[in-house]
C-alpha atoms as a PDB file:
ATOM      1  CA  UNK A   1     -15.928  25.146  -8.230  1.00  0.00           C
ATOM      2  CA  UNK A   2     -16.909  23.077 -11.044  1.00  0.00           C
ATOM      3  CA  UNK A   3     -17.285  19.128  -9.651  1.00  0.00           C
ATOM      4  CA  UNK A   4     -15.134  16.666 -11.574  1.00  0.00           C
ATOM      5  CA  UNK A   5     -17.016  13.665 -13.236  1.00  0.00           C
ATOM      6  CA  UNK A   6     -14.550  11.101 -12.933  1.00  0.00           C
ATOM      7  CA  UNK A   7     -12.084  10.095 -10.590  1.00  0.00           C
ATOM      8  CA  UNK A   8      -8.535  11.514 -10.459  1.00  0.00           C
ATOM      9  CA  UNK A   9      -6.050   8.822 -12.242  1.00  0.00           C
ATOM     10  CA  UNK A  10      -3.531   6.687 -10.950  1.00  0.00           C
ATOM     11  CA  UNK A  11      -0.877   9.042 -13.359  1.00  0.00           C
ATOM     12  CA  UNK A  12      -2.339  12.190 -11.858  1.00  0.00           C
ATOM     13  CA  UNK A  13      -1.733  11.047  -8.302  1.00  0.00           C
ATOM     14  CA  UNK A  14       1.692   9.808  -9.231  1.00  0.00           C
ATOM     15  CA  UNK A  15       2.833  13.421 -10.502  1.00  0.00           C
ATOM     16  CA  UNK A  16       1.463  15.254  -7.717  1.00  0.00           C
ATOM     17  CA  UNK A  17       3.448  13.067  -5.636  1.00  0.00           C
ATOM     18  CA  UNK A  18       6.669  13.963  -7.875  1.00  0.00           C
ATOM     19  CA  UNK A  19       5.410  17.286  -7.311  1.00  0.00           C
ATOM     20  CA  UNK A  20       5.033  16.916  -3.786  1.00  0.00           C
ATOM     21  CA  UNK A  21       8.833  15.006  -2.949  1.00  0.00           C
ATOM     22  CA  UNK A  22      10.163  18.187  -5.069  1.00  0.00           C
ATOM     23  CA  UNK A  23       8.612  20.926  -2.470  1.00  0.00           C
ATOM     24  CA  UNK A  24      10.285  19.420  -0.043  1.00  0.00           C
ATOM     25  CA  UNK A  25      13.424  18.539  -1.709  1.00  0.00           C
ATOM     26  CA  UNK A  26      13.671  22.529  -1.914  1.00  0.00           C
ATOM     27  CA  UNK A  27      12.380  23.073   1.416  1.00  0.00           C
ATOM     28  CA  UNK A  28      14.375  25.021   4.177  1.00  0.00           C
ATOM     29  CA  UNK A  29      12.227  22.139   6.499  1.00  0.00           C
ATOM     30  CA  UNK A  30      13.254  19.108   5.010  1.00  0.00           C
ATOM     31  CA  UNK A  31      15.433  17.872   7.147  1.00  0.00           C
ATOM     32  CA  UNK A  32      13.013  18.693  10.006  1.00  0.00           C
ATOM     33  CA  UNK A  33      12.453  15.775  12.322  1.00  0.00           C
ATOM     34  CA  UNK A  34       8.710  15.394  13.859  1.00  0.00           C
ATOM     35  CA  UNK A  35       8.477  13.398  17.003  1.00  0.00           C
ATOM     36  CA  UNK A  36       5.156  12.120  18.672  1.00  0.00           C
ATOM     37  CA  UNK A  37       4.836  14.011  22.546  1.00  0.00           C
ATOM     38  CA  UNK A  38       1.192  13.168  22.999  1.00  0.00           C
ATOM     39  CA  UNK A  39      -1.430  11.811  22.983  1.00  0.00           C
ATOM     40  CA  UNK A  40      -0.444   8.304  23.780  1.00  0.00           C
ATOM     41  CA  UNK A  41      -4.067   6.852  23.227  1.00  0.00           C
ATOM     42  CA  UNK A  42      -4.450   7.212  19.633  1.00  0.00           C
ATOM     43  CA  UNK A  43      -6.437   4.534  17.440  1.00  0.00           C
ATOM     44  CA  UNK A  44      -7.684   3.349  13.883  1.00  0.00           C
ATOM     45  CA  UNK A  45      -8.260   0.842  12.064  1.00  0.00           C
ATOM     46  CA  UNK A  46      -5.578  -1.873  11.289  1.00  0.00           C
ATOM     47  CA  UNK A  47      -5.927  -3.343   7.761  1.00  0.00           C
ATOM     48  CA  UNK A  48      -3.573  -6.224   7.986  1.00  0.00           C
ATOM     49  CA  UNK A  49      -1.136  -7.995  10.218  1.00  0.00           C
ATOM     50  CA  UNK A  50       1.895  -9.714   8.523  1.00  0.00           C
ATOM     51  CA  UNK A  51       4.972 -11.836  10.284  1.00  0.00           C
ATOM     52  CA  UNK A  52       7.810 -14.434   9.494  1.00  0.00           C
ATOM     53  CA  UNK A  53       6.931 -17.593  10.534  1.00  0.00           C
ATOM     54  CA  UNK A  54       9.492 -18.625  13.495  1.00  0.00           C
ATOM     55  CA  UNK A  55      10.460 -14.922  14.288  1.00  0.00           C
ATOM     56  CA  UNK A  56       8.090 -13.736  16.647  1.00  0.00           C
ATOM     57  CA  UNK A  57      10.226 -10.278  16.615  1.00  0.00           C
ATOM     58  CA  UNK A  58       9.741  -8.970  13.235  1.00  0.00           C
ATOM     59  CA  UNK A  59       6.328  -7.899  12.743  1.00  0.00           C
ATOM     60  CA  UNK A  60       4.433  -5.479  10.183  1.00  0.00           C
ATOM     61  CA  UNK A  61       0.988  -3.830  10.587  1.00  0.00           C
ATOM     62  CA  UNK A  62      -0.856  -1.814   8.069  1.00  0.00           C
ATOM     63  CA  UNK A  63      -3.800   0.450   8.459  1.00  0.00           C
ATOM     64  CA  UNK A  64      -6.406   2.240   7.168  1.00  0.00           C
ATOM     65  CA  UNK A  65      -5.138   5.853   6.940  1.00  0.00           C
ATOM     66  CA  UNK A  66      -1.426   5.092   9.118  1.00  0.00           C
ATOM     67  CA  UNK A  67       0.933   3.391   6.311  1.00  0.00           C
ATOM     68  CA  UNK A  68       2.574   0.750   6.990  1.00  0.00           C
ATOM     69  CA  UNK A  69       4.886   0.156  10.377  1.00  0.00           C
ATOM     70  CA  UNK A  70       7.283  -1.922  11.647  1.00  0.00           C
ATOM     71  CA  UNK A  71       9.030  -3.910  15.077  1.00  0.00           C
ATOM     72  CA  UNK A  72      11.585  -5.947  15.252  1.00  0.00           C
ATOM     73  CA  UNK A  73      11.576  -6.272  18.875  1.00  0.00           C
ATOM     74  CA  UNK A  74       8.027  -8.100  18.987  1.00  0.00           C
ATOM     75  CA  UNK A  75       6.006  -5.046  19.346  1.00  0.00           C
ATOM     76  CA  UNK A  76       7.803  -2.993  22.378  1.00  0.00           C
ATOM     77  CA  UNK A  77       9.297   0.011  18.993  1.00  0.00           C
ATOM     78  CA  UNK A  78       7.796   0.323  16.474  1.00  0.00           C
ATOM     79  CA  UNK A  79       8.640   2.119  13.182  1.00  0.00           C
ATOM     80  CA  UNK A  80       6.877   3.792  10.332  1.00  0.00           C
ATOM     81  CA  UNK A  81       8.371   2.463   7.294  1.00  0.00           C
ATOM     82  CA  UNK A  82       6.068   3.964   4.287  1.00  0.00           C
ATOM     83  CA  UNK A  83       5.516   7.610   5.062  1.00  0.00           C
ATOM     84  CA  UNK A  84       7.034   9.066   1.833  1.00  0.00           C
ATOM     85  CA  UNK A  85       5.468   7.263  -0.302  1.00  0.00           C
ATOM     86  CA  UNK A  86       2.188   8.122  -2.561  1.00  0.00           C
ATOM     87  CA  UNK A  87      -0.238   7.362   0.420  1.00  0.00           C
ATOM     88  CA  UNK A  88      -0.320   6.268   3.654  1.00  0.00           C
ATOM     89  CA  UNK A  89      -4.173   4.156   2.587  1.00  0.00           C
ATOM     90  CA  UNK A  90      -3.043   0.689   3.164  1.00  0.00           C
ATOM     91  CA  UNK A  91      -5.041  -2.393   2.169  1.00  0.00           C
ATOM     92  CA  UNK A  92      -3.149  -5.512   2.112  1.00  0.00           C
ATOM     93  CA  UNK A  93       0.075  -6.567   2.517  1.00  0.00           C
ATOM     94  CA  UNK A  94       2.015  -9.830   1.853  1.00  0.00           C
ATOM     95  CA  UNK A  95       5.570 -11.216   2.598  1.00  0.00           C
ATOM     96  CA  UNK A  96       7.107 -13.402   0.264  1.00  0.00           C
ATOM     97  CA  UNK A  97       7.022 -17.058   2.172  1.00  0.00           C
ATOM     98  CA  UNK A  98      10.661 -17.472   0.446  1.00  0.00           C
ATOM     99  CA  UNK A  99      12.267 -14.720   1.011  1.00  0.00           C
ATOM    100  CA  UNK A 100      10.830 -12.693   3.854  1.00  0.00           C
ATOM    101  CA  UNK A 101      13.317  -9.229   2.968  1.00  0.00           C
ATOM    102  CA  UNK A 102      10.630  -9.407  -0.074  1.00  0.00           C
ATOM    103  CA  UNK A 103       7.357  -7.506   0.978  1.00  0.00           C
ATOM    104  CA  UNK A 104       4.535  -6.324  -1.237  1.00  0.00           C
ATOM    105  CA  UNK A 105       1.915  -3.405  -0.526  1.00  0.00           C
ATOM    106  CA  UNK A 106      -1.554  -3.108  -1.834  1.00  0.00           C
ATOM    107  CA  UNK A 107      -2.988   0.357  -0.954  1.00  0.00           C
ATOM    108  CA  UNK A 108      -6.611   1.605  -0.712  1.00  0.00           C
ATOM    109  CA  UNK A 109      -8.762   0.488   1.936  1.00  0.00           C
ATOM    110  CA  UNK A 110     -11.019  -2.205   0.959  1.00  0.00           C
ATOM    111  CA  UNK A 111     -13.052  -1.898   3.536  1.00  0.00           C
ATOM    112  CA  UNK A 112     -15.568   0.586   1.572  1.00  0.00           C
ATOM    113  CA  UNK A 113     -17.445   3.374   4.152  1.00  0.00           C
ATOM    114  CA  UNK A 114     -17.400   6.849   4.962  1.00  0.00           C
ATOM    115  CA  UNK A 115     -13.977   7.457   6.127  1.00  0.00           C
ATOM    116  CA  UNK A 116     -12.236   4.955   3.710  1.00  0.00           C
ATOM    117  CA  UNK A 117      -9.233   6.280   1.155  1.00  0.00           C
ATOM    118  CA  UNK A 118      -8.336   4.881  -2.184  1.00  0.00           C
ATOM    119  CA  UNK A 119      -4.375   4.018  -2.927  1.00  0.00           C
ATOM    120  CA  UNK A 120      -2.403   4.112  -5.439  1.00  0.00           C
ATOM    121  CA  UNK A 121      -1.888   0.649  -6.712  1.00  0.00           C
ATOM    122  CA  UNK A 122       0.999  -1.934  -5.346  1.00  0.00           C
ATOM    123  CA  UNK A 123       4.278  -1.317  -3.851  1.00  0.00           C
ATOM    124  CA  UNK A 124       7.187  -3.553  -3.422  1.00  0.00           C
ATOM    125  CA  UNK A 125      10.252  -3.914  -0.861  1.00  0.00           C
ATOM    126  CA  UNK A 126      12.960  -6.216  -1.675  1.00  0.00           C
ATOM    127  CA  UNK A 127      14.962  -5.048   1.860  1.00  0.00           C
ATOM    128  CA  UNK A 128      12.252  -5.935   4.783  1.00  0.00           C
ATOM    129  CA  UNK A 129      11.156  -2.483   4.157  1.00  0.00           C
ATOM    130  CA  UNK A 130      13.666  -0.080   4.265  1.00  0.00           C
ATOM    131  CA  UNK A 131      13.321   1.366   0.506  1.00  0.00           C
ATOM    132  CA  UNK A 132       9.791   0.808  -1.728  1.00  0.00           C
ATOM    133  CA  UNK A 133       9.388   0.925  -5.346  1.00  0.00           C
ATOM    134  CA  UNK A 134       5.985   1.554  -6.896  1.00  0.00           C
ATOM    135  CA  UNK A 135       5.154  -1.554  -8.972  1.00  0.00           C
ATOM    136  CA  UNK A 136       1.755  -0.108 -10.822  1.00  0.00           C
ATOM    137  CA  UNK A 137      -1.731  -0.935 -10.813  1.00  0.00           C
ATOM    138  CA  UNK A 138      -2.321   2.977  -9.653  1.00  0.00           C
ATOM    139  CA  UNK A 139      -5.971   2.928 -11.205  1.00  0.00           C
ATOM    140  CA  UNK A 140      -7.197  -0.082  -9.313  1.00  0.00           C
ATOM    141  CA  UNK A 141      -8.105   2.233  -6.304  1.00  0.00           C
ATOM    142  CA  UNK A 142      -8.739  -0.247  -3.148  1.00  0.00           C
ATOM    143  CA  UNK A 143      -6.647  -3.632  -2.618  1.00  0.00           C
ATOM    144  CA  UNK A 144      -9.133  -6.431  -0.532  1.00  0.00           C
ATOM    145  CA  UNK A 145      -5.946  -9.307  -0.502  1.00  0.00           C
ATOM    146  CA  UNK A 146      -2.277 -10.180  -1.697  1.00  0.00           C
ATOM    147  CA  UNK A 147      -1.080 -13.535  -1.953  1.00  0.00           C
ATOM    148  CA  UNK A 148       2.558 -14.208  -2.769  1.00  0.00           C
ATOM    149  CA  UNK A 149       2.952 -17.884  -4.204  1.00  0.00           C
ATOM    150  CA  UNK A 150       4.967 -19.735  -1.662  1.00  0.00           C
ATOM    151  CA  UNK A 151       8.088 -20.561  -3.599  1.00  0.00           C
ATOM    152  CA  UNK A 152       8.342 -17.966  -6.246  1.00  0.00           C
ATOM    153  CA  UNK A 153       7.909 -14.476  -4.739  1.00  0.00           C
ATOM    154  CA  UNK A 154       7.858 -13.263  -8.068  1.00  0.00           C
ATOM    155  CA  UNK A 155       4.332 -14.881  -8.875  1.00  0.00           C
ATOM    156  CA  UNK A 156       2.043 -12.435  -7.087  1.00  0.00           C
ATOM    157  CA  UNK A 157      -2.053 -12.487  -6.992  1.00  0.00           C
ATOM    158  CA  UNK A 158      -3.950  -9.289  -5.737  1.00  0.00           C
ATOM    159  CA  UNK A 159      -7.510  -8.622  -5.431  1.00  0.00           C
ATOM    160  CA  UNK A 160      -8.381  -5.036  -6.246  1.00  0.00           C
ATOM    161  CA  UNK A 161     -11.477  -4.036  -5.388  1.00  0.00           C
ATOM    162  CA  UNK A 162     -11.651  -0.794  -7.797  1.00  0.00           C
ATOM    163  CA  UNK A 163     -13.105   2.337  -7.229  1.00  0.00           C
ATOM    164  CA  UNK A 164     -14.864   3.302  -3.729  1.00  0.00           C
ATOM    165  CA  UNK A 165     -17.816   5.124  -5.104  1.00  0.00           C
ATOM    166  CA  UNK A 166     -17.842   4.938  -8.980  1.00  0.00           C
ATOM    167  CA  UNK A 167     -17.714   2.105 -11.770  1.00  0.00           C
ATOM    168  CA  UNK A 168     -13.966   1.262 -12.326  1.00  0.00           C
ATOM    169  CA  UNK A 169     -12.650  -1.015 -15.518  1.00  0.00           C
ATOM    170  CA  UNK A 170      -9.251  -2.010 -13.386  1.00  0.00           C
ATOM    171  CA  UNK A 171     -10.894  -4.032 -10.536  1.00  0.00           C
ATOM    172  CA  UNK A 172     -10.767  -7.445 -10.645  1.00  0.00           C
ATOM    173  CA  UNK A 173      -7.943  -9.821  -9.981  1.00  0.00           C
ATOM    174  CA  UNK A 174      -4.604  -9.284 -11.131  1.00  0.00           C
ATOM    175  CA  UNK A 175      -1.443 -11.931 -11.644  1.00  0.00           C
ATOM    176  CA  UNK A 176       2.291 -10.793 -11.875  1.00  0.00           C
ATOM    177  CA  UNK A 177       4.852 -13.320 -12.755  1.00  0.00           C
ATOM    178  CA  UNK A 178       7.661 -11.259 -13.102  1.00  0.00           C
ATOM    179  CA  UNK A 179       7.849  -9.502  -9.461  1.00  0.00           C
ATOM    180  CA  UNK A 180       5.371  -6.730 -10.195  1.00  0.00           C
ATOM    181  CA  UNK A 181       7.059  -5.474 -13.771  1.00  0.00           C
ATOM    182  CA  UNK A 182       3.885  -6.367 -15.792  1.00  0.00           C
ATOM    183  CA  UNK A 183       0.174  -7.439 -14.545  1.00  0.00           C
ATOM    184  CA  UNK A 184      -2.040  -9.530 -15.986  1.00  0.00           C
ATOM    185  CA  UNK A 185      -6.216  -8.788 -14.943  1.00  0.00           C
ATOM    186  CA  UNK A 186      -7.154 -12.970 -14.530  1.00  0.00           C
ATOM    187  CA  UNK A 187     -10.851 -12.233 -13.300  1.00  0.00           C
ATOM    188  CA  UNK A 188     -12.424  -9.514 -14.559  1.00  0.00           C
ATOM    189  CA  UNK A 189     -16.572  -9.313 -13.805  1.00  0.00           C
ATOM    190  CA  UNK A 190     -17.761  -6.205 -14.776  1.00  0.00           C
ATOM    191  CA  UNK A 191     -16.736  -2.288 -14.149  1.00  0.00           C
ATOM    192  CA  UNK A 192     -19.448  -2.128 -10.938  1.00  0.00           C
ATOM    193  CA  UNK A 193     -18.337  -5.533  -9.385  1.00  0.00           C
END
């Protein structure tokens, strides 16, 4: 097999994942129904913890290679709400402070070591996370932090931390002002930092 020289794109991933929803669209399996009987002590490594302030119920929890899940009943269910989308590599994760049905998702692990997974750029819910819509930045690779500005949830900061193991021109960090259509890179040091 001859090695590839530079990473897959953010536009590669994205059509294998069209690729990928139309297998199963096709499938004989697809409405197939998995359900967890065991083992009960599973771990990994949560990414990020995000809740609305004065609803102790309603929290979401992100991890490393787990996607994104959900309670509303202060931990006793929980829910996976992001398994069919791109990747299940979750970085950071921020609720708007103004509207918490607004949720964005940075994927990619930022925290860089052997068993770490790159994303697929930023995600957004505007229903508490029932339905996500991919909002770009697929070439950043790993998210480190999103901040949602705390009276316009459309004015979004996130830190991407590029490429794992190779130089990367889209790290840096990145401003949206119009809800995630467009991005702006704001701090840009070089392709290795």
């Amino acid at each position: 097999f001859a090695q590839q020289n530079t990473p897959t794109t953010g536009a590669q991933k994205m059509s294998a994942f069209a690729q990928q929803k139309k297998m199963l669209e096709q499938s004989p399996y697809k409405n197939l129904q998995w359900r967890l009987i065991g083992p009960d002590n599973r771990s990994g490594r949560s990414t990020d913890v995000a809740g609305i302030t004065g609803n102790p119920n309603i929290i979401y929890a992100a991890f490393a290679t787990g996607g994104l899940w959900k309670t509303e009943d202060a931990g006793n269910t929980w829910k996976p709400i992001f398994d069919k989308e791109a990747t299940q590599s979750i970085g950071n994760i921020a609720l708007a402070p103004s509207n918490t049905n607004i949720l964005y998702v940075g994927t990619g692990e930022a925290n860089i070591f052997r068993a770490s997974l790159p994303g697929i750029g930023m995600y957004k819910s505007t229903d508490a996370g029932k339905t996500f819509t991919h909002i770009g930045l697929e070439n950043t690779g790993t998210t480190a932090r999103v901040i949602v500005h705390p009276k316009n949830p459309n004015i979004v900061y996130v830190a991407a931390s590029g490429n794992e193991w190779t130089y990367n021109k889209d790290r840096g960090v990145y401003q949206t002002t119009d809800g995630g259509k467009t991005w702006k890179n704001v701090l840009f040091e070089s392709d290795r930092s």
